[in-house]
C-alpha atoms as a PDB file:
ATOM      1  CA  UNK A   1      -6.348 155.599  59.764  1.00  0.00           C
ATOM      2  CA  UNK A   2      -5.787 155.004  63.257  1.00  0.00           C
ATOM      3  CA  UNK A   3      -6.154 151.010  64.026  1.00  0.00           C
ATOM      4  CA  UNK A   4      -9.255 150.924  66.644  1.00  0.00           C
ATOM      5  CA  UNK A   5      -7.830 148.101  68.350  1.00  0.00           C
ATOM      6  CA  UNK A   6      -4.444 147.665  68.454  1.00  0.00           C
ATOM      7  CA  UNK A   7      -2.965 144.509  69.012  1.00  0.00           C
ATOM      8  CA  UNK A   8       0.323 145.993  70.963  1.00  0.00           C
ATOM      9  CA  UNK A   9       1.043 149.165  72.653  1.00  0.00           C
ATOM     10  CA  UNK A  10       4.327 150.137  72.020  1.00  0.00           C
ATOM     11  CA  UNK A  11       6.060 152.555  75.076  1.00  0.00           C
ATOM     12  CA  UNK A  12       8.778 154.576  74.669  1.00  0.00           C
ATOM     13  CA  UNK A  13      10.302 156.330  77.655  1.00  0.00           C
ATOM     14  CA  UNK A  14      12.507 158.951  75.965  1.00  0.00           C
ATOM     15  CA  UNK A  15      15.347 161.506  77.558  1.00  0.00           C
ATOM     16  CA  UNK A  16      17.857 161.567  74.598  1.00  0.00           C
ATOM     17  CA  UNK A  17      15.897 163.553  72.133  1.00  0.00           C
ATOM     18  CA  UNK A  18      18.873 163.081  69.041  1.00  0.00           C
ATOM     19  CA  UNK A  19      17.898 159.272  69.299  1.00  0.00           C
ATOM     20  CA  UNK A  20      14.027 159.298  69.052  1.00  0.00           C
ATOM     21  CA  UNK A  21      13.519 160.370  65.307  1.00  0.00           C
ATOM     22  CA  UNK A  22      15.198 157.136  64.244  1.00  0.00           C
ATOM     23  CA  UNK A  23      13.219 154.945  67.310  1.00  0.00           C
ATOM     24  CA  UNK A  24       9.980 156.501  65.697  1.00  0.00           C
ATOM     25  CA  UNK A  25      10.809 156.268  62.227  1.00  0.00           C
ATOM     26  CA  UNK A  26      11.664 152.467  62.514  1.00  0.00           C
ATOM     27  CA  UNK A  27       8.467 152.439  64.280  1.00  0.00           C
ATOM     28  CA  UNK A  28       6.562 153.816  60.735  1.00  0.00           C
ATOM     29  CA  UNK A  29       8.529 151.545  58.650  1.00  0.00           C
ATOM     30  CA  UNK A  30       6.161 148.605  60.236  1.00  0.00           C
ATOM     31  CA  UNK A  31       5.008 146.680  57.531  1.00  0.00           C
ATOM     32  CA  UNK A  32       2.080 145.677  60.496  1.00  0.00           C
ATOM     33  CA  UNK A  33      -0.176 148.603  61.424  1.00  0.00           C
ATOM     34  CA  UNK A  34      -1.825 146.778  64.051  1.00  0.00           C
ATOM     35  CA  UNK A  35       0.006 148.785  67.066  1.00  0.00           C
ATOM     36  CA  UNK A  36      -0.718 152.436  68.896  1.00  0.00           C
ATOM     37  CA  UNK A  37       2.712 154.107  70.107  1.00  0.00           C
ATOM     38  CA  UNK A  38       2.292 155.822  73.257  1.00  0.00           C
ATOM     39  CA  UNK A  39       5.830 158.096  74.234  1.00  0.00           C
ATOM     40  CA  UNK A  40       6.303 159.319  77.783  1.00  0.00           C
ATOM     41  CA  UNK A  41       9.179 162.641  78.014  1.00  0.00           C
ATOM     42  CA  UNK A  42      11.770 161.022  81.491  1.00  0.00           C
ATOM     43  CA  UNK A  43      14.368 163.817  82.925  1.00  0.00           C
ATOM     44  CA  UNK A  44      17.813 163.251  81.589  1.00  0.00           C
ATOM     45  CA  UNK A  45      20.232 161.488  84.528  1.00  0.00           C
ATOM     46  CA  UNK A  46      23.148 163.060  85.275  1.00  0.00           C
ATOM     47  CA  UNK A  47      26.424 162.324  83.508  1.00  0.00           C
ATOM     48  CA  UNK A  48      25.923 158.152  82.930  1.00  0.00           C
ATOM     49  CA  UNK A  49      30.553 158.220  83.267  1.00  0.00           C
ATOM     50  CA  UNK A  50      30.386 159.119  87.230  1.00  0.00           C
ATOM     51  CA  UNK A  51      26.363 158.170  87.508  1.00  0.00           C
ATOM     52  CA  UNK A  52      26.486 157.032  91.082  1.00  0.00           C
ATOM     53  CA  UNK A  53      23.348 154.555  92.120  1.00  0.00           C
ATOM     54  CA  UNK A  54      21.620 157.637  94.929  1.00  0.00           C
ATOM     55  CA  UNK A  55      21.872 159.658  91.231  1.00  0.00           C
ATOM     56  CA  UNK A  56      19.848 156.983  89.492  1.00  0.00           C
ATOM     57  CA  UNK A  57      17.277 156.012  91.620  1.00  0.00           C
ATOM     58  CA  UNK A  58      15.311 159.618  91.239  1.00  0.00           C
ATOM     59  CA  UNK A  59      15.545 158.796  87.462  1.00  0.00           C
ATOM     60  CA  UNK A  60      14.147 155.054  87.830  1.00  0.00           C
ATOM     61  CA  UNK A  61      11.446 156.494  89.645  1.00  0.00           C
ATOM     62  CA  UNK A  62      10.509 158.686  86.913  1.00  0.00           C
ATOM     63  CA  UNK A  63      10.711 155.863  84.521  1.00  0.00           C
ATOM     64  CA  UNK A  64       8.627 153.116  86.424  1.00  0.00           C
ATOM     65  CA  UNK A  65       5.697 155.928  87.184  1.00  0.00           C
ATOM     66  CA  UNK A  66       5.497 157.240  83.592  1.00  0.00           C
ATOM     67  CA  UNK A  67       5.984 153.473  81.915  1.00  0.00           C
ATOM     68  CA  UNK A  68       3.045 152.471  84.088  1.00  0.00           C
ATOM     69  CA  UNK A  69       0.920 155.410  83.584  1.00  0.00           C
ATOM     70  CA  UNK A  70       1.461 154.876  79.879  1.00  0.00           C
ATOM     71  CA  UNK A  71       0.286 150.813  80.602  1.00  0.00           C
ATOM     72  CA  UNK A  72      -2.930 152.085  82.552  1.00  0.00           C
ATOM     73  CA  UNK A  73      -4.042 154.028  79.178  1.00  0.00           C
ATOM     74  CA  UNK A  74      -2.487 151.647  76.721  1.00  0.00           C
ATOM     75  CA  UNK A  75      -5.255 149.604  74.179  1.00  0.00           C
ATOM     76  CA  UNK A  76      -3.272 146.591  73.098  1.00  0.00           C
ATOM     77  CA  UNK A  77      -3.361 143.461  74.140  1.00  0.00           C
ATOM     78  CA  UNK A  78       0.044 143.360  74.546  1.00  0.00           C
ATOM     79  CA  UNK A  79       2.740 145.657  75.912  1.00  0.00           C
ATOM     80  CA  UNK A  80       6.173 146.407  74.622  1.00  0.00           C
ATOM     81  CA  UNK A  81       9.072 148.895  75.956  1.00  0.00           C
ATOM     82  CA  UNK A  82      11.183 150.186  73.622  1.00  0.00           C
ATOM     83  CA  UNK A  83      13.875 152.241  74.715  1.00  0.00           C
ATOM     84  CA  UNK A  84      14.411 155.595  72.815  1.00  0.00           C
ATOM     85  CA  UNK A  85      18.373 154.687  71.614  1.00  0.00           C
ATOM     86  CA  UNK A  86      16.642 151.194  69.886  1.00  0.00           C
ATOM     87  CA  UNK A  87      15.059 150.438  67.017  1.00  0.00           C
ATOM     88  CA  UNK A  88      12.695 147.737  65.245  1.00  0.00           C
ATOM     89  CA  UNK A  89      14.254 146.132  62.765  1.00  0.00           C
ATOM     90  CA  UNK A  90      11.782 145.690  59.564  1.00  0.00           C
ATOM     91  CA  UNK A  91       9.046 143.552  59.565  1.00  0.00           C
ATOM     92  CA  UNK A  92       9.644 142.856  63.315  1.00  0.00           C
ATOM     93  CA  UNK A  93       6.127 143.673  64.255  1.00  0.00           C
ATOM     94  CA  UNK A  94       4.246 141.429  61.668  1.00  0.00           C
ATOM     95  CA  UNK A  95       7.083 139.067  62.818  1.00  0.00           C
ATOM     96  CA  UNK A  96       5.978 139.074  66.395  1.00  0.00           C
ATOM     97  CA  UNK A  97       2.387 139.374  65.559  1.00  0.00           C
ATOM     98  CA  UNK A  98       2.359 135.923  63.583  1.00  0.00           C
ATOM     99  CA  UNK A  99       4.543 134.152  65.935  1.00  0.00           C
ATOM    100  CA  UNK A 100       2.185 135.199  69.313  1.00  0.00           C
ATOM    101  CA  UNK A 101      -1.195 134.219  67.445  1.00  0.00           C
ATOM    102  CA  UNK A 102       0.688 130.552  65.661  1.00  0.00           C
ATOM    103  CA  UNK A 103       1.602 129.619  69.466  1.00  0.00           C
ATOM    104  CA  UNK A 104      -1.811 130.506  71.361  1.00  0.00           C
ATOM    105  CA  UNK A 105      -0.893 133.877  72.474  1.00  0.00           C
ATOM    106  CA  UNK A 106       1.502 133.256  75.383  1.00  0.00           C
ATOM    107  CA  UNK A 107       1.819 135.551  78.224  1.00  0.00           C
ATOM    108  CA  UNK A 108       5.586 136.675  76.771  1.00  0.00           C
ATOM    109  CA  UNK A 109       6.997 136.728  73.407  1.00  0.00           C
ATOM    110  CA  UNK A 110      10.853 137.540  73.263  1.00  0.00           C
ATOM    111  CA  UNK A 111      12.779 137.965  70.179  1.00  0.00           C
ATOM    112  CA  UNK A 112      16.835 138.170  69.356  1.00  0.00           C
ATOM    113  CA  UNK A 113      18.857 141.539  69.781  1.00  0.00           C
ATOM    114  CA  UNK A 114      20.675 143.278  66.830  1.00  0.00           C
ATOM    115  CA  UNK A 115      23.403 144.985  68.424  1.00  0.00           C
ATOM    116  CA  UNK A 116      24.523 147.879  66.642  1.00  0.00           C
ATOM    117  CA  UNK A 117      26.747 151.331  66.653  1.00  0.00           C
ATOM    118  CA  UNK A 118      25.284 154.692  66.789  1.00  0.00           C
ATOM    119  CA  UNK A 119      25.763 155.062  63.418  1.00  0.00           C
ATOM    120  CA  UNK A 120      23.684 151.740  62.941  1.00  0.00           C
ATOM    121  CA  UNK A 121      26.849 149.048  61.617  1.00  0.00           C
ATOM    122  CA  UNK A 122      25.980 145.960  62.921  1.00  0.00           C
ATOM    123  CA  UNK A 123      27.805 144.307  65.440  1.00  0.00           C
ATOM    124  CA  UNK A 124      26.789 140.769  66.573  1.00  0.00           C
ATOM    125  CA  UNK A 125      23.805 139.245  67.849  1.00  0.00           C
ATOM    126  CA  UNK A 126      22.124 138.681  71.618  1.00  0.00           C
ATOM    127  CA  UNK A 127      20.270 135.603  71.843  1.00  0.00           C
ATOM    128  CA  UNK A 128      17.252 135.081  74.504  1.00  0.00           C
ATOM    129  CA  UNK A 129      17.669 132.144  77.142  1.00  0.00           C
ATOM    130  CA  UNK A 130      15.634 129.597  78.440  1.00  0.00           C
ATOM    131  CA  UNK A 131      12.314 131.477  80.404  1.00  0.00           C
ATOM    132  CA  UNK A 132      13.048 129.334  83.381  1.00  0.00           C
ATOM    133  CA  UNK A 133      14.336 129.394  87.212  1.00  0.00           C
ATOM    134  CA  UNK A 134      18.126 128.306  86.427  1.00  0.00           C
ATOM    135  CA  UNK A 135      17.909 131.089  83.659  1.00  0.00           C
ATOM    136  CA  UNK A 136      16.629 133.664  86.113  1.00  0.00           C
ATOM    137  CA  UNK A 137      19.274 132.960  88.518  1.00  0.00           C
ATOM    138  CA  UNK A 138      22.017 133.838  85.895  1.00  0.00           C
ATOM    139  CA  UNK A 139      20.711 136.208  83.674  1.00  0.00           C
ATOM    140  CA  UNK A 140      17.454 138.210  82.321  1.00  0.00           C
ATOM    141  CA  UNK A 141      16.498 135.644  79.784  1.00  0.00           C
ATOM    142  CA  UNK A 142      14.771 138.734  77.480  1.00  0.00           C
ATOM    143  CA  UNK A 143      18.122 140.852  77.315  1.00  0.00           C
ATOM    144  CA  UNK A 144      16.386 144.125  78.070  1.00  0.00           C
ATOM    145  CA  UNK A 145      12.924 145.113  77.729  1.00  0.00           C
ATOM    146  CA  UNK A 146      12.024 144.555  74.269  1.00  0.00           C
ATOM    147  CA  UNK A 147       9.961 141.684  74.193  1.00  0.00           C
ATOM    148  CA  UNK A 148       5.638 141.074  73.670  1.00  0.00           C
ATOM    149  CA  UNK A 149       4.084 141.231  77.062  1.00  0.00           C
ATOM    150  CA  UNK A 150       0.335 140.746  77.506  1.00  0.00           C
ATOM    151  CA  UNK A 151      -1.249 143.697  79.125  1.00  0.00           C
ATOM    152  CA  UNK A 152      -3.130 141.650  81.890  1.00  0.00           C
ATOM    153  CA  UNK A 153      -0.172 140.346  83.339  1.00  0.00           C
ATOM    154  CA  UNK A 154       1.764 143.998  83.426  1.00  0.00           C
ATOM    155  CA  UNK A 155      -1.311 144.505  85.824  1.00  0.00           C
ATOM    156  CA  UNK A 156      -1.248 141.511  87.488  1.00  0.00           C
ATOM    157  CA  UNK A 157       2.429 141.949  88.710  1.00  0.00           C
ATOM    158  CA  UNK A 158       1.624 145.644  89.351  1.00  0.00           C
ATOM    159  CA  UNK A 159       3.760 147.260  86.769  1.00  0.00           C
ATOM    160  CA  UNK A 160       7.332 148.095  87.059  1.00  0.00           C
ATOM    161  CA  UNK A 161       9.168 148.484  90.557  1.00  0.00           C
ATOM    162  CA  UNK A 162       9.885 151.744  91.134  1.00  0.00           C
ATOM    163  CA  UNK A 163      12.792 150.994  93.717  1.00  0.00           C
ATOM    164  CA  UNK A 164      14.782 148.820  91.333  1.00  0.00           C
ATOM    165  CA  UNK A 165      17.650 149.968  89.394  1.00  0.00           C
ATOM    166  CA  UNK A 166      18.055 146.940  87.423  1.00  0.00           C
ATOM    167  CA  UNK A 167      13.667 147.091  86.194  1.00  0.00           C
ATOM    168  CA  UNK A 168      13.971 144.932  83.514  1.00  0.00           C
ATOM    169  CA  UNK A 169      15.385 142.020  85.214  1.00  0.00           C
ATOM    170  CA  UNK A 170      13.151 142.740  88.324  1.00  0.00           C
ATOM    171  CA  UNK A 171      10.007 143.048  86.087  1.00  0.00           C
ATOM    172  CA  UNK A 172      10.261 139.996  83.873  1.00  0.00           C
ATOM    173  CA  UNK A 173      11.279 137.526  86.913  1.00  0.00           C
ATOM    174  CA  UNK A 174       8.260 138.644  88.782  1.00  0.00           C
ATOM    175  CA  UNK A 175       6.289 137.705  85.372  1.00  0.00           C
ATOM    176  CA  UNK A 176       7.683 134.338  85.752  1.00  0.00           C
ATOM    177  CA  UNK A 177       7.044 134.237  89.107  1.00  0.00           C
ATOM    178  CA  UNK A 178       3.346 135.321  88.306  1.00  0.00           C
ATOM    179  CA  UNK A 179       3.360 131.769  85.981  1.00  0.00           C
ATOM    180  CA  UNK A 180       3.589 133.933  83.031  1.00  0.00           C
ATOM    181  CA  UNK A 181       4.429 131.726  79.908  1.00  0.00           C
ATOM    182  CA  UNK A 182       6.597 132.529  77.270  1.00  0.00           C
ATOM    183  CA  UNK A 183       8.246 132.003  73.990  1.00  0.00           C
ATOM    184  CA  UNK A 184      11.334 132.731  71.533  1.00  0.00           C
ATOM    185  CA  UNK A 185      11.593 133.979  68.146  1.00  0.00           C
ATOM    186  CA  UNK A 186      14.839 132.981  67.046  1.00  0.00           C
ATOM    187  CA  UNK A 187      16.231 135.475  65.138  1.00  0.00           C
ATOM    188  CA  UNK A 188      16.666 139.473  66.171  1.00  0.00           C
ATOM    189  CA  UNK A 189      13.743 141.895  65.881  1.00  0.00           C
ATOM    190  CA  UNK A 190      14.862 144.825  67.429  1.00  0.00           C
ATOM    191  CA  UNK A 191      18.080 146.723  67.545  1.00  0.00           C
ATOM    192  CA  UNK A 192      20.306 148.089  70.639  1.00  0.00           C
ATOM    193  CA  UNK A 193      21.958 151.443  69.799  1.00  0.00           C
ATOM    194  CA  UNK A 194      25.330 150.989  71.827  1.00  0.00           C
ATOM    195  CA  UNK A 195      27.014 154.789  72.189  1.00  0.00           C
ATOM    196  CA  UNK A 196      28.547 156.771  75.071  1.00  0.00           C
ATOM    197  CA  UNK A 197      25.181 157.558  76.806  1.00  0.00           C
ATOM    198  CA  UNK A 198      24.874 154.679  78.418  1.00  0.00           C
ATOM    199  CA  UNK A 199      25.827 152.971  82.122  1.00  0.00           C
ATOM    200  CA  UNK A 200      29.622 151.575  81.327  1.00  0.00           C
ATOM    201  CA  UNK A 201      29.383 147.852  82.516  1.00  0.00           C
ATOM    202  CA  UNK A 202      32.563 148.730  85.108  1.00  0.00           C
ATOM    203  CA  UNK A 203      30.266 151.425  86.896  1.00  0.00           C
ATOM    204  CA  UNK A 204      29.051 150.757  90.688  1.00  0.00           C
ATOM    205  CA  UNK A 205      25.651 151.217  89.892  1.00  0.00           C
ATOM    206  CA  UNK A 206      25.558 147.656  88.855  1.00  0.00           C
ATOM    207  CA  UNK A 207      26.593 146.425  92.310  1.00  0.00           C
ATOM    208  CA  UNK A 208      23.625 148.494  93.959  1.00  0.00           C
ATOM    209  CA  UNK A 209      21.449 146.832  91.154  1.00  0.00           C
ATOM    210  CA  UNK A 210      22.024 143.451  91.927  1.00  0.00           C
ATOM    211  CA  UNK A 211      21.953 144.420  95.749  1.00  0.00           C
ATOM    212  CA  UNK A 212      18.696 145.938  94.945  1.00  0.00           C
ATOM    213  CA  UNK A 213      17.434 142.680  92.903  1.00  0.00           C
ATOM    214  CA  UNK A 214      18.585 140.342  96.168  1.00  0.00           C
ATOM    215  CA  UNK A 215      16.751 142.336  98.485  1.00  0.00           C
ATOM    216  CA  UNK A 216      13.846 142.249  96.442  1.00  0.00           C
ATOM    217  CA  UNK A 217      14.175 138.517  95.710  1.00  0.00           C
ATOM    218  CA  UNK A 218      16.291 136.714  97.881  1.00  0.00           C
ATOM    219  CA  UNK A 219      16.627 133.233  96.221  1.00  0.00           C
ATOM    220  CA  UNK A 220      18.564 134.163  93.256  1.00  0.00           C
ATOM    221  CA  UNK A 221      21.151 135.254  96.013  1.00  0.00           C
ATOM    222  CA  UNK A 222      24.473 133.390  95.988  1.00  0.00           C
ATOM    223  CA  UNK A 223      22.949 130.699  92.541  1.00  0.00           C
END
């Protein structure tokens, strides 16, 4: 039976169809039924080798509108993004649940990453970092978007930049900027699918990113 109130939304902007079975199926595996799962279809980007950043920025577009549509209908208290390549490890939910409500329900819960192959070895681990201004300047303290967000501040900062090519980053410093609080489960929860689909970490794109993120926020320039 459907949970009346859930207490997170889970989003899940997909494009690589042969990925989503295992995203939803790690999803079911919950031992916590206390979410919804709300899925939005994004157009596939061209070919992520010679992805140039005027070739992205249609396709972060797409992903900021239907990501915030998705937020306007959501019923949770809290928000979380989960890409289509990742996963939930098991128990994460009930993990995240009981971790949110021992510490007062802060504003941002982020968890460890699992990084793994496509064919789902495990690789190493990607801790969080401190959710402060020296952090900021370095690094996105989450590590991507999977992390407990509460709904009213999603609104508050207006949802996700539609401009930025880097979102996450952009998204989670204007949270802190908002005087969002937030705190760390130390261990991972959720799993990062790494395969050939995705940016390479020598393409331009990045360099328009941060460009993009300096525009946008001038004071991490040059820190």
């Amino acid at each position: 039976m459907p949970n009346p109130h859930p207490f997170v939304s889970i989003l899940i902007p997909s494009r690589r169809m042969q990925y989503l079975p295992a995203t939803l199926e790690s999803i079911a595996h919950q031992y916590d039924e206390a979410y919804e799962v709300l899925v939005c279809h994004v157009p596939s980007s061209p070919d992520v080798q010679r992805l140039t950043a005027p070739d992205l920025l249609p396709h972060a577009r797409a992903v900021a509108d239907k990501l915030n549509r998705l937020a306007s209908i959501a019923q949770g208290d809290y928000l979380m993004v989960l890409a289509d390549d990742d996963i939930l490890l098991p128990n994460a939910l009930h993990a995240w649940r009981g971790v949110a409500q021992a510490n007062h329900l802060p504003d941002v819960v982020m968890a460890m990453r699992q990084n793994i192959t496509e064919r789902g070895e495990e690789i190493d681990i990607t801790p969080t970092y401190p959710w402060e201004s020296s952090t900021f300047a370095r690094v996105n303290p989450v590590q991507g978007w999977t992390a407990l967000v509460r709904r009213s501040v999603w609104q508050a900062v207006g949802g996700i930049a539609p401009d930025q090519l880097w979102q996450d980053y952009d998204f989670w410093y204007k949270c802190f900027l908002q005087g969002a609080n937030a705190c760390t489960i130390h261990r991972p929860l959720w799993g990062y699918r790494r395969h050939g689909d995705q940016i390479p970490d020598a393409s331009p794109v990045w360099t328009e990113a941060w460009a993009r993120l300096y525009a946008t926020h001038p004071e991490l320039r040059g820190t």
